[in-house]
Protein backbone atom coordinates (compact mmCIF):
# COMPACT_ATOMS: atom_id res chain seq x y z
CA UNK A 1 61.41 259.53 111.60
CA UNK A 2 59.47 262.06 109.66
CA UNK A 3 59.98 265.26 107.68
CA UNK A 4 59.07 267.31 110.48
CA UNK A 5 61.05 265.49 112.89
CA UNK A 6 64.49 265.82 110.37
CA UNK A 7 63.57 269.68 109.76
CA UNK A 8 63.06 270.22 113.65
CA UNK A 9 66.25 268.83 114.70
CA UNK A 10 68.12 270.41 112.22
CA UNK A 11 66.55 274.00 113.88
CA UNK A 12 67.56 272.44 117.26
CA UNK A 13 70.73 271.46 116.24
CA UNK A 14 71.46 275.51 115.27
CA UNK A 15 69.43 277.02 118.20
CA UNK A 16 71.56 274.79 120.62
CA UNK A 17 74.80 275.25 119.04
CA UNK A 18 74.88 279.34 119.38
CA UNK A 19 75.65 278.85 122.49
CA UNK A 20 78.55 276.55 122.30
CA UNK A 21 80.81 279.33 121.71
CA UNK A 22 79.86 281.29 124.73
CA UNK A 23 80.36 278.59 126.85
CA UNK A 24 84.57 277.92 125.54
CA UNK A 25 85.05 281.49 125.94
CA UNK A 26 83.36 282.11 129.21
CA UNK A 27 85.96 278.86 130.33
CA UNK A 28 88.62 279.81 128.11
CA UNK A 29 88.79 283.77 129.65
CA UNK A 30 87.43 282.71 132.87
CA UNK A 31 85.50 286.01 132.46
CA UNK A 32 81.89 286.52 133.25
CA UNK A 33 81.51 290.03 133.58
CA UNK A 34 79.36 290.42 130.67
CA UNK A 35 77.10 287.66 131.92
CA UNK A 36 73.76 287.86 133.81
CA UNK A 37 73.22 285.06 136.20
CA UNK A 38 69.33 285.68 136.37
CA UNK A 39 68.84 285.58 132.45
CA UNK A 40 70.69 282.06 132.62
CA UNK A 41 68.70 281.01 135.51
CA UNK A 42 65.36 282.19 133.57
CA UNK A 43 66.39 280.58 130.64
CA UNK A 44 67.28 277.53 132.12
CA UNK A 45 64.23 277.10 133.92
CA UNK A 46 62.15 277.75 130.75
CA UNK A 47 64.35 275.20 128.86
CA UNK A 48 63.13 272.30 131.44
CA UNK A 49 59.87 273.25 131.06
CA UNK A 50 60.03 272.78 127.51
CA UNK A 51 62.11 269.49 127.77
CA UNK A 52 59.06 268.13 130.50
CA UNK A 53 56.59 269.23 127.80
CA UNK A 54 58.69 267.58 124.85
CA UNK A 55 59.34 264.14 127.49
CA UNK A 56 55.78 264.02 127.90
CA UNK A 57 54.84 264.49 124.27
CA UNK A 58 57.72 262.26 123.15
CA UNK A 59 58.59 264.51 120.91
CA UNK A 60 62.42 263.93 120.18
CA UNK A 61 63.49 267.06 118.53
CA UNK A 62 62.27 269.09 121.47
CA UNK A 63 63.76 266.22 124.15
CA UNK A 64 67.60 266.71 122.13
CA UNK A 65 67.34 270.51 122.20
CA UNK A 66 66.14 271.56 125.44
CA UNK A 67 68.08 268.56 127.48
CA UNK A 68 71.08 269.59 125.60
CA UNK A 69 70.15 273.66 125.85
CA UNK A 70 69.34 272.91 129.88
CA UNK A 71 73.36 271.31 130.14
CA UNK A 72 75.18 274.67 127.86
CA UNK A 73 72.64 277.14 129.92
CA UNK A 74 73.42 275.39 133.19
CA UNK A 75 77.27 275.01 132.52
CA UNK A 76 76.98 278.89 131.81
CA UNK A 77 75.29 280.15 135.16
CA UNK A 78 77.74 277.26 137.12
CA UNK A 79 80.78 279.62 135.86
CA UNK A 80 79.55 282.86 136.31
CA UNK A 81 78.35 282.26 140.11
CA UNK A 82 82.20 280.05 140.16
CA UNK A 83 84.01 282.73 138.22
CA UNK A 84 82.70 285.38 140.10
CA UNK A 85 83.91 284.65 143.35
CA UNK A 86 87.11 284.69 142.41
């Protein structure tokens, strides 16, 4: 493992975690109003894009960001269109 490899998944380890916290309080409050399902659904879509493109490079800071980016992203549009309905 390189320099650059150590310096990019420490910036994917910070980029990824931001979002931690929205997804326990979007479960914790159960509330989504604040929430837009298409910017999750964007995002999401870009992140797999980038995770194909960081598979295909096997490039591994890329591959543990976006797969783990495409899961928080995911879990967030799952409770807003689950949330909502209620």
């Amino acid at each position: 493992m390189t320099n650059l490899d150590i310096l990019g998944l420490a910036a994917s380890f910070f980029t990824t975690s931001s979002f931690i916290p929205q997804v326990i309080r979007t479960w914790k409050t159960r509330d989504v109003s604040g929430i837009s399902l298409s910017t999750y659904v964007i995002i999401t879509i870009g992140l797999l894009l980038w995770l194909t493109y960081g598979i295909m490079k096997n490039d591994l800071p890329l591959i543990v960001a976006n797969s783990t980016m495409v899961l928080l992203t995911l879990a967030i549009a799952v409770m807003k269109i689950t949330f909502e309905k209620k």
